[in-house]
Protein backbone atom coordinates (compact mmCIF):
# COMPACT_ATOMS: atom_id res chain seq x y z
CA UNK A 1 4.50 10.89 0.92
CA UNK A 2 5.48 12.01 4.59
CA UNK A 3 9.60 10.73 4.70
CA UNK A 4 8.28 8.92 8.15
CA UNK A 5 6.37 5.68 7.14
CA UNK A 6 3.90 4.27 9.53
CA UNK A 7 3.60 0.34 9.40
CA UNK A 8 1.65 -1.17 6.97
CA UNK A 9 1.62 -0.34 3.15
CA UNK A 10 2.06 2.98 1.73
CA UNK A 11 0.88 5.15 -1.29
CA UNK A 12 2.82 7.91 -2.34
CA UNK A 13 1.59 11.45 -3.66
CA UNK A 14 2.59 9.88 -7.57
CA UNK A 15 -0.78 7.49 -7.23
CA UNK A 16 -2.40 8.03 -10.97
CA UNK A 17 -5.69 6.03 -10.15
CA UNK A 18 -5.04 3.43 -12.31
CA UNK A 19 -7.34 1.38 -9.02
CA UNK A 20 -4.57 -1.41 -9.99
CA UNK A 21 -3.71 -2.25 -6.47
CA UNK A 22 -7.76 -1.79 -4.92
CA UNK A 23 -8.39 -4.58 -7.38
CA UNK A 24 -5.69 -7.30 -6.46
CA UNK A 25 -5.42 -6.69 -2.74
CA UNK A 26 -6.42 -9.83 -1.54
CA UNK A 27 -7.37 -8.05 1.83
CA UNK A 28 -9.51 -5.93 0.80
CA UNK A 29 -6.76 -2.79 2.89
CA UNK A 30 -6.99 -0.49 -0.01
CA UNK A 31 -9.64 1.67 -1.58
CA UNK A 32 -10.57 4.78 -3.69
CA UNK A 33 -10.79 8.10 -2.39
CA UNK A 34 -11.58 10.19 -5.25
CA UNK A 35 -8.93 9.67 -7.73
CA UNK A 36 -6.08 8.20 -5.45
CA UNK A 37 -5.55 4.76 -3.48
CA UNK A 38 -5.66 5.07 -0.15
CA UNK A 39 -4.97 2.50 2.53
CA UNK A 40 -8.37 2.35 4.72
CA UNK A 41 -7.18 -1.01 6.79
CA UNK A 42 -3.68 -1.14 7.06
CA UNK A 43 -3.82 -3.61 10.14
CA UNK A 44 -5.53 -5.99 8.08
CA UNK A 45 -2.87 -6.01 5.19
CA UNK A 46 -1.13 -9.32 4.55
CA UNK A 47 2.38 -8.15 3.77
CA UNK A 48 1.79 -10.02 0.10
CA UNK A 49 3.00 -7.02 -1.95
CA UNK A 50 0.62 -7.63 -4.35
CA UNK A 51 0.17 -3.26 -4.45
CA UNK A 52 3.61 -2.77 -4.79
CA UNK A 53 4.61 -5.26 -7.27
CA UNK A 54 1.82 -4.56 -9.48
CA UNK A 55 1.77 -0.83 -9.64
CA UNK A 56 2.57 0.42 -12.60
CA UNK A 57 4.14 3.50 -11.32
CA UNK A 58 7.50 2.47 -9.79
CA UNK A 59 8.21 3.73 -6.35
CA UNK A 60 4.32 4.59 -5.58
CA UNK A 61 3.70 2.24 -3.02
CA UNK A 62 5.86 1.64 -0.36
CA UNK A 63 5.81 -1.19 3.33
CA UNK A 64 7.47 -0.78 6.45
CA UNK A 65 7.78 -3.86 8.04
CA UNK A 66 6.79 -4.06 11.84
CA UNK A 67 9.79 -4.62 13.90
CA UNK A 68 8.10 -7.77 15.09
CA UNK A 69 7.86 -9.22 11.91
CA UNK A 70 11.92 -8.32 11.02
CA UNK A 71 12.95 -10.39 14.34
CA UNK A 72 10.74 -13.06 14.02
């Protein structure tokens, strides 16, 4: 994973497949591409950490919070 994060959710080079987090994400941001997650709609995310929390490989998926929503 690059050390800059972009907004939105993130998923780190350690993704195992596992298709955990394209399965719970209630907005549909994530999908398959071959045997990793990948984050197709990242403006569409939710900010629910649904990915993150339920991951099963700790430190995989990673948010950086728009500056927007930190002030608000």
């Amino acid at each position: 994973m690059a050390d800059q994060l972009t907004d939105g959710p993130q998923i780190g080079d350690t993704c195992i497949g596992c298709v955990v987090c394209v399965d719970l994400c209630p907005g549909d941001v994530l999908r398959m591409e071959g045997d990793k997650a990948v984050v197709e709609y990242a403006d569409e995310c939710w900010w629910c950490g649904v990915c993150r929390v339920e991951c099963p490989v700790e430190g995989c998926v990673k948010f950086k919070f728009p500056v927007a929503m930190m002030n608000g």
